[in-house]
C-alpha atoms as a PDB file:
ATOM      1  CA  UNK A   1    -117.243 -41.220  93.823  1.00  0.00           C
ATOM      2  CA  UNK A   2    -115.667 -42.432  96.923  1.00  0.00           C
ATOM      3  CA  UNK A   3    -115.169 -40.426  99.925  1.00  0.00           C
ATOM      4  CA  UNK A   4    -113.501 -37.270  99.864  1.00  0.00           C
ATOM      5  CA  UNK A   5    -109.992 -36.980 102.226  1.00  0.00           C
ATOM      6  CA  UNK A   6    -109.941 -33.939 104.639  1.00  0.00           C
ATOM      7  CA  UNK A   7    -106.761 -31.886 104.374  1.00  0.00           C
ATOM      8  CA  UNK A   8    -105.815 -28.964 106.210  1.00  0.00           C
ATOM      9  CA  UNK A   9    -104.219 -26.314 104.176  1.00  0.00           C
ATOM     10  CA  UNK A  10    -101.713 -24.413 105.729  1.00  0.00           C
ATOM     11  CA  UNK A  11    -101.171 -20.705 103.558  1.00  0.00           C
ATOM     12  CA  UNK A  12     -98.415 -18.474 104.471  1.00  0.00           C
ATOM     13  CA  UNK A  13     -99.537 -15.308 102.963  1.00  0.00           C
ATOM     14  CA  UNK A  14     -96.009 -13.999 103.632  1.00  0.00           C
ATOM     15  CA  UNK A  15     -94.121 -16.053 101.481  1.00  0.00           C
ATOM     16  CA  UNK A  16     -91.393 -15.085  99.036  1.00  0.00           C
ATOM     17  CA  UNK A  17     -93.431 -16.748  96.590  1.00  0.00           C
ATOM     18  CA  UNK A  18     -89.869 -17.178  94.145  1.00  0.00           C
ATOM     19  CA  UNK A  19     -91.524 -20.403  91.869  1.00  0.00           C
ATOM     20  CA  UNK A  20     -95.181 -19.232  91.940  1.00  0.00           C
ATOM     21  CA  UNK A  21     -97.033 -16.696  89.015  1.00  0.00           C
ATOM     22  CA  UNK A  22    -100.356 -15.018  90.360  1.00  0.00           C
ATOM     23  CA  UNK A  23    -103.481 -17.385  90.857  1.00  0.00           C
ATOM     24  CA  UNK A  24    -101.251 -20.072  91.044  1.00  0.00           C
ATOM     25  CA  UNK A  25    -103.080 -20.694  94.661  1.00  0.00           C
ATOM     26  CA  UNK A  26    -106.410 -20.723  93.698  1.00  0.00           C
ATOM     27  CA  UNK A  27    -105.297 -23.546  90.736  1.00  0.00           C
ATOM     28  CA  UNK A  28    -103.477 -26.062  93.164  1.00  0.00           C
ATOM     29  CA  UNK A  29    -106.877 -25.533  95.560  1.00  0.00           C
ATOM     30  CA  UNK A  30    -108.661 -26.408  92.476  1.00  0.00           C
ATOM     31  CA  UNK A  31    -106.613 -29.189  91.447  1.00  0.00           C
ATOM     32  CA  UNK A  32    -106.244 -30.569  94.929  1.00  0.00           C
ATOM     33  CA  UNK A  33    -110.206 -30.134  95.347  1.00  0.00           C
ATOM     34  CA  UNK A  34    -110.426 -32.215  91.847  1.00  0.00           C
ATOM     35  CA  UNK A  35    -108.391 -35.014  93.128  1.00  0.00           C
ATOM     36  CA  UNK A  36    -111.094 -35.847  95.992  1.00  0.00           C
ATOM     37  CA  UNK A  37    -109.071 -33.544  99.260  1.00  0.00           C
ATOM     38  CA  UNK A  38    -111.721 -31.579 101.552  1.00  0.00           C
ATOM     39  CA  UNK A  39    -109.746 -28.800 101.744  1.00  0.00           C
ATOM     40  CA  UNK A  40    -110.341 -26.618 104.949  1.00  0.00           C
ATOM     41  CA  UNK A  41    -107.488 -23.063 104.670  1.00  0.00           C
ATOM     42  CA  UNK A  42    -106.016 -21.679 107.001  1.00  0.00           C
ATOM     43  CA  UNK A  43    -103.610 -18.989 107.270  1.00  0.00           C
ATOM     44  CA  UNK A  44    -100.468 -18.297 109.059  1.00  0.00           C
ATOM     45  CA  UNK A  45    -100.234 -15.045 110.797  1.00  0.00           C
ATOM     46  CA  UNK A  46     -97.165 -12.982 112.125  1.00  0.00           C
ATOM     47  CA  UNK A  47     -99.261 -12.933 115.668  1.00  0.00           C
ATOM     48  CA  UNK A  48    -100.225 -16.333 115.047  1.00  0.00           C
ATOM     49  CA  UNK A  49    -101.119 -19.128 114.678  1.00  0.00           C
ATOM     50  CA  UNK A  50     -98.054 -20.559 113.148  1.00  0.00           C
ATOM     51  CA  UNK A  51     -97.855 -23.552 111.277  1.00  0.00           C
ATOM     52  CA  UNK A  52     -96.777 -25.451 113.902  1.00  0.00           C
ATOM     53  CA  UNK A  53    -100.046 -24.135 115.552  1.00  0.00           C
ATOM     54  CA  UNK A  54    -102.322 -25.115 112.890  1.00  0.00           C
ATOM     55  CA  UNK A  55    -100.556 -28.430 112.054  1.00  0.00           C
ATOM     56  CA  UNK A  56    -101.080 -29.257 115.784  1.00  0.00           C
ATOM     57  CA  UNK A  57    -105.032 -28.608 115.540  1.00  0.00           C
ATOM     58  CA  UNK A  58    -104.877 -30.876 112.632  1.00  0.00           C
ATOM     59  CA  UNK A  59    -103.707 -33.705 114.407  1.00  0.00           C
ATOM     60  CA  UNK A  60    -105.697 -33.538 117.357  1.00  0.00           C
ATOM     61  CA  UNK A  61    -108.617 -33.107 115.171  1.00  0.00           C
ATOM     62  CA  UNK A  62    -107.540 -36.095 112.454  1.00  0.00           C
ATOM     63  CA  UNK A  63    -106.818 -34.990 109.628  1.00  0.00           C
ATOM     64  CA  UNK A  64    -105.176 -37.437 107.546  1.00  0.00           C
ATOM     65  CA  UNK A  65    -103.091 -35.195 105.420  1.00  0.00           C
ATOM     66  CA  UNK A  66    -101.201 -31.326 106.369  1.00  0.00           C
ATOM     67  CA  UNK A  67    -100.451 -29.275 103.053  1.00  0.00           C
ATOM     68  CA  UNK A  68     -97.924 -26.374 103.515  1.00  0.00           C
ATOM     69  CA  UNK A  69     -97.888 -23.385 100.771  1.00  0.00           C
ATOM     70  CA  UNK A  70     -94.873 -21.505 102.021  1.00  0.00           C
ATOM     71  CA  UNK A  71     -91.391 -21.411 102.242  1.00  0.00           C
ATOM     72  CA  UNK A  72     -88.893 -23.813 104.531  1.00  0.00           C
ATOM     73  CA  UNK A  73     -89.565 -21.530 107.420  1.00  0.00           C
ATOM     74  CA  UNK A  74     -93.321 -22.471 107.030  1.00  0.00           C
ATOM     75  CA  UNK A  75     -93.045 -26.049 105.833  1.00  0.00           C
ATOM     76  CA  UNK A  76     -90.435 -27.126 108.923  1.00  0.00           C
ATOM     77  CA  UNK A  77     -92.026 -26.393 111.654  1.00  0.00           C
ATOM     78  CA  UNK A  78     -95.415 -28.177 110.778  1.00  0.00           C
ATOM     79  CA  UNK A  79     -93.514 -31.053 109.258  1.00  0.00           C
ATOM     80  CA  UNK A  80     -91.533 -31.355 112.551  1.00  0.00           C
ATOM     81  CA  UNK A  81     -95.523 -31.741 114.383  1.00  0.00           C
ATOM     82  CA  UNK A  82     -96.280 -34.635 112.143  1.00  0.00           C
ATOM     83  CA  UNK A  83     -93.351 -36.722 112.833  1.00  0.00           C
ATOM     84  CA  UNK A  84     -94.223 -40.278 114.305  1.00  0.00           C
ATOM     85  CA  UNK A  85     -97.421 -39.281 113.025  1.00  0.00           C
ATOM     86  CA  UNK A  86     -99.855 -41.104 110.518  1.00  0.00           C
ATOM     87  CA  UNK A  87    -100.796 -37.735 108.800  1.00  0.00           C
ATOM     88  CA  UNK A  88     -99.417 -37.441 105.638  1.00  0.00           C
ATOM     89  CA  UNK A  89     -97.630 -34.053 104.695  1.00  0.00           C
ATOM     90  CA  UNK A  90     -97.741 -32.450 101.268  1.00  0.00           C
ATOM     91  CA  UNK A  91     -95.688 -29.176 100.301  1.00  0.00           C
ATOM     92  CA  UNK A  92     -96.637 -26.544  98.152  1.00  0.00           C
ATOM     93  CA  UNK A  93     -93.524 -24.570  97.137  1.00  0.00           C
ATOM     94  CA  UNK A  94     -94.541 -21.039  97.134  1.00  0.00           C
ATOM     95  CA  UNK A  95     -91.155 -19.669  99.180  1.00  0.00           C
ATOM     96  CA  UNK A  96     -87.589 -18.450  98.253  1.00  0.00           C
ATOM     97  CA  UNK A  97     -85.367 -21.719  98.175  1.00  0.00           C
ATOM     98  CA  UNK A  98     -87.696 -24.747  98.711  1.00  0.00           C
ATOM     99  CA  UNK A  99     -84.460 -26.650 100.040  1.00  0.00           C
ATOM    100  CA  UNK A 100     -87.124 -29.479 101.828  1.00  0.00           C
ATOM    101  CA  UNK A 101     -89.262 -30.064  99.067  1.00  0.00           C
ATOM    102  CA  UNK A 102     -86.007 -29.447  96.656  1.00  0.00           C
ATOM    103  CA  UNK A 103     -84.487 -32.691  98.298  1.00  0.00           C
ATOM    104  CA  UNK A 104     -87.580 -34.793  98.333  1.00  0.00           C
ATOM    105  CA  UNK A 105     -87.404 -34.513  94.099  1.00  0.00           C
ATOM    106  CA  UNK A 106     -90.814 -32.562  94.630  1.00  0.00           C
ATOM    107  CA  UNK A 107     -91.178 -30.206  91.904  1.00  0.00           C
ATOM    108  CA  UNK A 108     -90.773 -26.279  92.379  1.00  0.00           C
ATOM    109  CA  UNK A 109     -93.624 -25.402  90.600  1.00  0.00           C
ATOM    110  CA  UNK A 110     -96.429 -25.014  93.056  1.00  0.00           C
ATOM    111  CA  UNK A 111     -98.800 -26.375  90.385  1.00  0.00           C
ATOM    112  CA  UNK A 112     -96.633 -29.129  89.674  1.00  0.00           C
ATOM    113  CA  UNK A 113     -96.388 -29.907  93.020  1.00  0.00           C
ATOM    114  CA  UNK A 114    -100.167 -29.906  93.491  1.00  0.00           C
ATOM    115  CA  UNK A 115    -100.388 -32.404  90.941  1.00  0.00           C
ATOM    116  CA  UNK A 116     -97.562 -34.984  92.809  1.00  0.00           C
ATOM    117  CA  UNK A 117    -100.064 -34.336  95.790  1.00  0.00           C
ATOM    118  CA  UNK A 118    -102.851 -35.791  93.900  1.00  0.00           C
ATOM    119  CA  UNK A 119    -101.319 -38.850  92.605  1.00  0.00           C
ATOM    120  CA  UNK A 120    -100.976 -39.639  96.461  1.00  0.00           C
ATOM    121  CA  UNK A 121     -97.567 -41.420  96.029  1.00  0.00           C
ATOM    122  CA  UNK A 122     -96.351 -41.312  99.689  1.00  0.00           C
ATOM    123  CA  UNK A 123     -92.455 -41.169 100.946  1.00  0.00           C
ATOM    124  CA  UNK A 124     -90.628 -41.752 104.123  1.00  0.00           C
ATOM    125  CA  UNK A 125     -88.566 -38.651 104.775  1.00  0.00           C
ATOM    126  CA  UNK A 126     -85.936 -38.902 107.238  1.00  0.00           C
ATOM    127  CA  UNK A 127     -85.166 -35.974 110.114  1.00  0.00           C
ATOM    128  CA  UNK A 128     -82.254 -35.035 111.798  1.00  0.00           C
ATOM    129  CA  UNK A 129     -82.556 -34.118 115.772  1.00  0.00           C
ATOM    130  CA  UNK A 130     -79.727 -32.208 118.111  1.00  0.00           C
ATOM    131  CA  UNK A 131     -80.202 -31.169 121.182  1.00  0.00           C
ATOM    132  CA  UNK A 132     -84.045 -30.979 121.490  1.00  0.00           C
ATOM    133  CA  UNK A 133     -84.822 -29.660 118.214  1.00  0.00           C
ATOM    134  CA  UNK A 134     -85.438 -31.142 114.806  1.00  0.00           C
ATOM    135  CA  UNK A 135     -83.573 -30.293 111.357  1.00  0.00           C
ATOM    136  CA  UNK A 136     -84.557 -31.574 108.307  1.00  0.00           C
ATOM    137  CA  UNK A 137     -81.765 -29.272 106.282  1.00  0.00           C
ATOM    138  CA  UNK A 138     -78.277 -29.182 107.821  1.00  0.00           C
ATOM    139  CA  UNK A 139     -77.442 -29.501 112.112  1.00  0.00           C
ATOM    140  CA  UNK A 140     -74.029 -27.075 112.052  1.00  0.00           C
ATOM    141  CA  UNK A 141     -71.265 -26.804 114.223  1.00  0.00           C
ATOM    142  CA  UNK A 142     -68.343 -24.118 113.853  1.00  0.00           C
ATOM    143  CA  UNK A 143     -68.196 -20.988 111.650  1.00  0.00           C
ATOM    144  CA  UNK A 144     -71.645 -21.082 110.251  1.00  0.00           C
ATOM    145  CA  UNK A 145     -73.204 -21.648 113.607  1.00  0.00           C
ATOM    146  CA  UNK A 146     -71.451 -18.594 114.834  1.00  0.00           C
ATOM    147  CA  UNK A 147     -72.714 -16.409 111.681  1.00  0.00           C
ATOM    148  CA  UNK A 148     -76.435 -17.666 112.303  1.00  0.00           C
ATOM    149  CA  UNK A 149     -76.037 -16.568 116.117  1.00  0.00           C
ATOM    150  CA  UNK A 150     -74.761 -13.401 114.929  1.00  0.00           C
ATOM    151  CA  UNK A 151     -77.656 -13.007 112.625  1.00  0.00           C
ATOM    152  CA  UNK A 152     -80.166 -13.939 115.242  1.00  0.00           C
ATOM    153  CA  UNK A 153     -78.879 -11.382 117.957  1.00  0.00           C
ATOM    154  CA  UNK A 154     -79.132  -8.634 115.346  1.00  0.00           C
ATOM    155  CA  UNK A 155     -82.914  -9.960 114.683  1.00  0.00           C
ATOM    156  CA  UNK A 156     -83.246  -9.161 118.320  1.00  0.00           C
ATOM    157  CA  UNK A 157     -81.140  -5.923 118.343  1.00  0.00           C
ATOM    158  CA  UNK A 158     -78.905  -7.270 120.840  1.00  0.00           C
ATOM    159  CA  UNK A 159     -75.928  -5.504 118.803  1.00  0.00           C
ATOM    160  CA  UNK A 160     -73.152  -6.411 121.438  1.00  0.00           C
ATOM    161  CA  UNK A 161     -73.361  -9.832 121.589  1.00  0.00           C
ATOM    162  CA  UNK A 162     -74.102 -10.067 117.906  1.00  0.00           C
ATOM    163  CA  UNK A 163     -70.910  -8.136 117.111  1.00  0.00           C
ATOM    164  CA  UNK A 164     -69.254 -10.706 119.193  1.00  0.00           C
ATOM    165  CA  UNK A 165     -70.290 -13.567 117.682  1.00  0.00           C
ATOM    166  CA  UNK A 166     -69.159 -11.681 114.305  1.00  0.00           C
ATOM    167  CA  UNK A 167     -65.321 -11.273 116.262  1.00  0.00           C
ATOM    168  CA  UNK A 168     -65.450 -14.819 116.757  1.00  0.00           C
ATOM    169  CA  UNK A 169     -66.262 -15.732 113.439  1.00  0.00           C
ATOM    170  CA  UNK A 170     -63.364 -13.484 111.993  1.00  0.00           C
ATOM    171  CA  UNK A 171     -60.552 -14.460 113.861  1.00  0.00           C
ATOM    172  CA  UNK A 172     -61.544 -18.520 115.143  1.00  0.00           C
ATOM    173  CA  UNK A 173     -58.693 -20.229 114.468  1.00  0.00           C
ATOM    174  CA  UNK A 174     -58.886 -24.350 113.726  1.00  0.00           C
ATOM    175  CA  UNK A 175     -60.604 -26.461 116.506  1.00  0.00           C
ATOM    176  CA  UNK A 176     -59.768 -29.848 118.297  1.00  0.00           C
ATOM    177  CA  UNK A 177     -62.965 -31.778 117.272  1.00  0.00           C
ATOM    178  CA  UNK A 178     -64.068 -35.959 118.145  1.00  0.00           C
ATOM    179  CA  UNK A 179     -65.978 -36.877 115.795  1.00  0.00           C
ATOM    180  CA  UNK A 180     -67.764 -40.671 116.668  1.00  0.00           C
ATOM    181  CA  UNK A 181     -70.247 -41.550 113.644  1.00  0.00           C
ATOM    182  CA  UNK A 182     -72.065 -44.884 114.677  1.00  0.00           C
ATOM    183  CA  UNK A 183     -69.855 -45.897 117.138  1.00  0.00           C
ATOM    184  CA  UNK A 184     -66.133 -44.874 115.031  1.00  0.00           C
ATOM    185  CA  UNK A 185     -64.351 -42.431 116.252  1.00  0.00           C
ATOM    186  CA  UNK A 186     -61.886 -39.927 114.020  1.00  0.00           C
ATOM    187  CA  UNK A 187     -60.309 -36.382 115.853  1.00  0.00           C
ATOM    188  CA  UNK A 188     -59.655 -33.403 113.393  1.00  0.00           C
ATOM    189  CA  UNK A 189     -58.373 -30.063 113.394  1.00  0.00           C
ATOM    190  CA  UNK A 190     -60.955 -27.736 111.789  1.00  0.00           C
ATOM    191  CA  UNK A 191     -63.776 -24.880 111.329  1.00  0.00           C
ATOM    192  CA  UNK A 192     -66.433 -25.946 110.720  1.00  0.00           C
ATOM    193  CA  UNK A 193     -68.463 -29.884 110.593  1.00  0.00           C
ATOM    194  CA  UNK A 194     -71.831 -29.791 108.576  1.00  0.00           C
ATOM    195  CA  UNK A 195     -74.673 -32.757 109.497  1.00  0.00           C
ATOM    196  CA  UNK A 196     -76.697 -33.171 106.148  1.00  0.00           C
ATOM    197  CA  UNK A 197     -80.576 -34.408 105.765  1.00  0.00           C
ATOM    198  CA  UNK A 198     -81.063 -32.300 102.777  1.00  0.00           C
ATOM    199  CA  UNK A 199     -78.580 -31.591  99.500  1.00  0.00           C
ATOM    200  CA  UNK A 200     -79.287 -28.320  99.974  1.00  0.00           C
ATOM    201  CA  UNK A 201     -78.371 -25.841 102.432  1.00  0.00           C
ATOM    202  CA  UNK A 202     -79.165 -22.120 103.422  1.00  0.00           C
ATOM    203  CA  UNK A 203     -79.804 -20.378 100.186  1.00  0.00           C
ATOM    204  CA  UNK A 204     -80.509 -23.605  97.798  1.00  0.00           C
ATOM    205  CA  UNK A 205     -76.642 -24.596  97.490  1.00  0.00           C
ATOM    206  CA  UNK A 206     -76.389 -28.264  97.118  1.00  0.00           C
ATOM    207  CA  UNK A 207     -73.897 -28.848  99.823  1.00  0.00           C
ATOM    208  CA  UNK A 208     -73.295 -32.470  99.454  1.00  0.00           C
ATOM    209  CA  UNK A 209     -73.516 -34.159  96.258  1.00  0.00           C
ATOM    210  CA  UNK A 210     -75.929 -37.982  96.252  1.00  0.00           C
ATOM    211  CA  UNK A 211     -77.148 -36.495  99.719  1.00  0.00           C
ATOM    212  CA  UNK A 212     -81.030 -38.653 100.288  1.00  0.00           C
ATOM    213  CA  UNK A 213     -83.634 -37.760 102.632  1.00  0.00           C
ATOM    214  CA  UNK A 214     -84.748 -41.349 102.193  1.00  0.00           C
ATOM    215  CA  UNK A 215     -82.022 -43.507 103.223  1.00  0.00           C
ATOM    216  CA  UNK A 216     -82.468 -43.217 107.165  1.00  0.00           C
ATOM    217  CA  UNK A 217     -78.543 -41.832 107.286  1.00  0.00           C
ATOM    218  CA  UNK A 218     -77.183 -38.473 107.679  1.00  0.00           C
ATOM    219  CA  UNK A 219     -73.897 -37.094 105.829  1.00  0.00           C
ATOM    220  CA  UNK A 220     -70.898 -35.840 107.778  1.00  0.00           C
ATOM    221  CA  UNK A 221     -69.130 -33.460 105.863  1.00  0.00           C
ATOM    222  CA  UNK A 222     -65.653 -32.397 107.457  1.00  0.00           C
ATOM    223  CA  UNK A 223     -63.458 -29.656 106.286  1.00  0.00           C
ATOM    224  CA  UNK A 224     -60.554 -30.377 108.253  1.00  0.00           C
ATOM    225  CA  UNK A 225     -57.495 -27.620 108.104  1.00  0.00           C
ATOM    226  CA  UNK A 226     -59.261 -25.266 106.289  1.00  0.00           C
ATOM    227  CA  UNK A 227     -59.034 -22.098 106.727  1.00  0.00           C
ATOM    228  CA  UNK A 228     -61.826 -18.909 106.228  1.00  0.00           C
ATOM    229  CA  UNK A 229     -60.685 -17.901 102.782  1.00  0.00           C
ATOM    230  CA  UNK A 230     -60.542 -21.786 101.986  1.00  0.00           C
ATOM    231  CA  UNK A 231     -64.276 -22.172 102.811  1.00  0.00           C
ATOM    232  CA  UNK A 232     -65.303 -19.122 101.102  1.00  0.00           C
ATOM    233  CA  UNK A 233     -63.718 -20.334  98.045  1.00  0.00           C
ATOM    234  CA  UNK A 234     -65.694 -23.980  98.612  1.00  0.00           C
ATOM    235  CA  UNK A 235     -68.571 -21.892  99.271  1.00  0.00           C
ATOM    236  CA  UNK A 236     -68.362 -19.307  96.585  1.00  0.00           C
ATOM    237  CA  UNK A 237     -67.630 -22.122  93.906  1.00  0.00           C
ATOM    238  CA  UNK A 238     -71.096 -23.918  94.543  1.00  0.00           C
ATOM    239  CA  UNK A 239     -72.705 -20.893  94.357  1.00  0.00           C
ATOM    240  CA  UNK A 240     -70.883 -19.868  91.015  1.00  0.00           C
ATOM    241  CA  UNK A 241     -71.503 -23.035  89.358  1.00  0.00           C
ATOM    242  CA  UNK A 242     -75.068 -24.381  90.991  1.00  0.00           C
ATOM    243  CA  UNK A 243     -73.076 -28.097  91.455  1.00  0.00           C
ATOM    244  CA  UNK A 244     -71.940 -29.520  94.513  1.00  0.00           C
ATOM    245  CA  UNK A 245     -68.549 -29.435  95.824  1.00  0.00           C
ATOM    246  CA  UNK A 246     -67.305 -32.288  96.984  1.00  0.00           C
ATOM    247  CA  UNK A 247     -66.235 -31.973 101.109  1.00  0.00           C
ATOM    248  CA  UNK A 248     -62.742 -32.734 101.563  1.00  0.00           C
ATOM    249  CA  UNK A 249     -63.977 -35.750 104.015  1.00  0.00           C
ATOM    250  CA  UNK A 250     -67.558 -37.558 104.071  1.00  0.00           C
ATOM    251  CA  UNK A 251     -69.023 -39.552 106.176  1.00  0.00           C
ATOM    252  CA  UNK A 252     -72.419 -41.398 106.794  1.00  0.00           C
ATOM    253  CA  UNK A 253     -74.242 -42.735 109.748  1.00  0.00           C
ATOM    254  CA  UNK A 254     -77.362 -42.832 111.838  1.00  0.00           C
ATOM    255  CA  UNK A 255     -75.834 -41.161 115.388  1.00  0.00           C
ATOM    256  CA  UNK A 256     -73.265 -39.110 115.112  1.00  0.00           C
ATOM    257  CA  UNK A 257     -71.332 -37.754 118.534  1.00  0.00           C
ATOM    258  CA  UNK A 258     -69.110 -34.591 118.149  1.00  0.00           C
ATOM    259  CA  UNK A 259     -67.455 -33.283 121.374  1.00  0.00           C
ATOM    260  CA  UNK A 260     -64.626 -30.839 121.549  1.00  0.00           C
ATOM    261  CA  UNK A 261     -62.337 -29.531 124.289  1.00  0.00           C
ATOM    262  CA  UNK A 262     -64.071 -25.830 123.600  1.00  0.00           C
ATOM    263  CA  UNK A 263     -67.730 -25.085 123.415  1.00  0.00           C
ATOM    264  CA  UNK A 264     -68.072 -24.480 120.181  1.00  0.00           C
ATOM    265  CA  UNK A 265     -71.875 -23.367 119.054  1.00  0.00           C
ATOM    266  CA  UNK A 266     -74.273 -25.520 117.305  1.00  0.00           C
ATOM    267  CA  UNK A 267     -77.433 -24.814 114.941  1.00  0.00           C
ATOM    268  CA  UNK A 268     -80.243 -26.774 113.413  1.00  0.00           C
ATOM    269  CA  UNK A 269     -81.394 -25.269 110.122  1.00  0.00           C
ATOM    270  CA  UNK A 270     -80.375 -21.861 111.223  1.00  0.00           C
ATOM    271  CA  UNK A 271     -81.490 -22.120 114.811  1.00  0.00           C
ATOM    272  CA  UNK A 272     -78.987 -22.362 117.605  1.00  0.00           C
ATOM    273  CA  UNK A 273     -79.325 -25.763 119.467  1.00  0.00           C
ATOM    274  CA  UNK A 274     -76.542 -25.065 121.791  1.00  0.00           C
ATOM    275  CA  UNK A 275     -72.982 -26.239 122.239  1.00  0.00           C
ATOM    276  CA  UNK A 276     -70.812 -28.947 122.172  1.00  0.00           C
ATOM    277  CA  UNK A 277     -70.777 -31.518 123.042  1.00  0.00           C
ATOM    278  CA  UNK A 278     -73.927 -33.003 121.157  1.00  0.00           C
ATOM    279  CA  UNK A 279     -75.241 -35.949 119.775  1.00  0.00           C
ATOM    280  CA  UNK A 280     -76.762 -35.708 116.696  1.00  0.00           C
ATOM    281  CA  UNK A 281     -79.713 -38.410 115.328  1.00  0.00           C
ATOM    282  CA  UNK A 282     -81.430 -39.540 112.139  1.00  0.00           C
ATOM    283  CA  UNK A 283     -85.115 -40.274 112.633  1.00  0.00           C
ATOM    284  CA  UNK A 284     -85.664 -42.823 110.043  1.00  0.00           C
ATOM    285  CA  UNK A 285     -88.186 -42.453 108.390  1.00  0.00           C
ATOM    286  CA  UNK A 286     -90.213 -40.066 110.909  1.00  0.00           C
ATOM    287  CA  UNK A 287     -92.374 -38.218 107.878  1.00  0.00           C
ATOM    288  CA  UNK A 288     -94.725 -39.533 105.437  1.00  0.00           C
ATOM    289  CA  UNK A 289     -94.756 -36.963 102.748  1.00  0.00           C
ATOM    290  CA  UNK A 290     -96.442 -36.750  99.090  1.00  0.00           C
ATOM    291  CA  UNK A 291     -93.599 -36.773  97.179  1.00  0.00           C
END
C-alpha cells in the first residue's frame, strides 16, 4: 500500500443538506478513507472558524488536498484560499443549490461525489475577481446587485437603507453603460449586465447556456432595453422550464471593463463589491479541483 494523502475535511454542520439522505457523511468518510486520504474533520462553526479559516490552517500546514461538505456559501470561501495554490480542492455537495460543483459536472450526490474524489482526476477551474473579491458564480451589476444590497441591509436590520435600495430597484429606469471586453468597446442602454464563471446562478438557474468554468473566459450577458417586467419574464421562464434562456447579447473575454456615467452597484456571488466603474478578471485556471 503506498502512502496515504492527508486531507483536511471541512464539515458544515449547518448545511441545507438538499442532495444528501442520513449517514451519507459517514459513507463518503468511509469511501474517501478507502481510497488512501488521511482524513483529519473539522467543523465549521457560526462563531468560527469558517472555512476560509480552516482552509487557511490547511495550507500553512500542507495539506495537499481541502474537501468541503457544504453548500456554495461553505465551498467559496475555502476554494477562494486555495487559489494559486498547489492544494487540490474536492467538494462534497451536501447544500441547497450546489451551483460550483453543479458547473464543474461534479455529481450532486454527495456519495457520488466522494467517489469522483477518489478517482483523483484533477481540473483547472477558472475564478472571476472584481474589486478585491473573488466570484466563482456570477460578478453583477444593475438590478440584481441592488436586490442583494437590499437583502444584506435587512440581514443587518438596517431597514432604511435596505428599503432604499428596494425604491431603487422598483423604479431604476435604463442605464448608460461602456462595456470594453478584452480591449472592444460596445455602450448600451440597460438594467442590468451579468459576468458568468458558473451556468448557474443564485438559486441553481442556468443563466447562460454552454457557460465553462474551464475555458479561462468569462460570459458577458447584456440585456440591453429591457425593462423590469421583461427580466422577470427571462427570469421566471428559466425557472419554469429548468433550461437556459438565451441573453439577448453575449459576450466572452478574459478582462472585462464596465464604467457608467452613474454609480451603479456591483456584487460578486451575492456580495457587494462596490460600484462602477470596475474591472472585472478571469483567473485562469487559479483552482485545481477533483472533478
Amino acid at each position: 500500500m503506498g502512502m496515504r494523502e492527508r486531507a483536511l475535511l471541512i464539515v458544515n454542520p449547518a448545511a441545507g443538506q438538499r442532495h444528501a439522505q442520513e449517514g451519507d457523511l459517514a459513507e463518503c468518510v468511509r469511501l474517501l478513507t478507502a481510497a488512501d486520504f488521511d482524513i483529519d474533520l473539522r467543523e465549521t462553526g457560526a462563531d468560527g472558524p469558517t472555512s476560509a479559516d480552516l482552509a487557511k490552517i490547511a495550507v500553512a500546514k500542507g495539506f495537499p488536498v481541502v474537501i468541503v461538505a457544504g453548500g456554495d456559501g461553505t465551498v467559496a470561501p475555502a476554494a477562494a484560499v486555495l487559489l494559486e495554490t498547489n492544494v487540490t480542492l474536492g467538494i462534497l455537495p451536501f447544500g441547497s443549490f450546489m451551483n460550483i460543483a453543479n458547473g464543474l459536472g461534479i455529481p450532486l450526490e454527495p456519495i457520488e461525489a466522494a467517489r469522483v474524489i477518489a478517482r483523483r482526476k484533477v481540473k483547472r477551474s477558472d475564478a472571476g475577481e472584481v474589486a478585491g473579491r473573488v466570484f466563482f458564480e456570477t460578478c453583477g451589476v444593475g438590478l440584481d446587485a441592488d436586490a442583494f444590497g437590499a437583502a444584506r441591509l435587512a440581514e443587518r436590520r438596517r431597514w432604511g437603507p435596505a428599503f432604499r435600495r428596494v425604491w431603487r430597484w422598483a423604479t431604476a429606469s435604463p442605464h448608460r453603460v461602456e462595456i470594453s471586453v478584452d480591449g472592444k468597446a460596445e455602450r448600451y442602454r440597460l438594467l442590468q449586465v451579468l459576468i458568468v464563471n458558473s451556468p448557474y446562478y443564485a438559486w441553481a438557474f442556468p443563466i447562460v447556456p454552454n457557460a465553462d468554468m474551464t475555458d479561462g473566459l468569462l460570459e458577458v450577458a447584456i440585456f440591453p432595453r429591457k425593462g423590469r417586467l421583461d427580466l422577470f419574464r427571462w427570469t421566471l421562464g428559466i425557472w419554469r422550464t429548468g433550461r437556459p434562456g438565451r441573453p439577448p447579447r453575449l459576450l466572452r473575454g478574459k478582462v472585462i471593463e464596465i464604467a457608467s456615467s452613474e454609480a451603479l452597484p456591483v456584487h460578486a456571488d451575492g456580495q457587494i463589491a462596490g460600484r462602477l466603474p470596475v474591472t472585472v478578471r478571469c483567473r485562469e485556471g487559479a483552482l485545481r479541483v477533483f472533478a
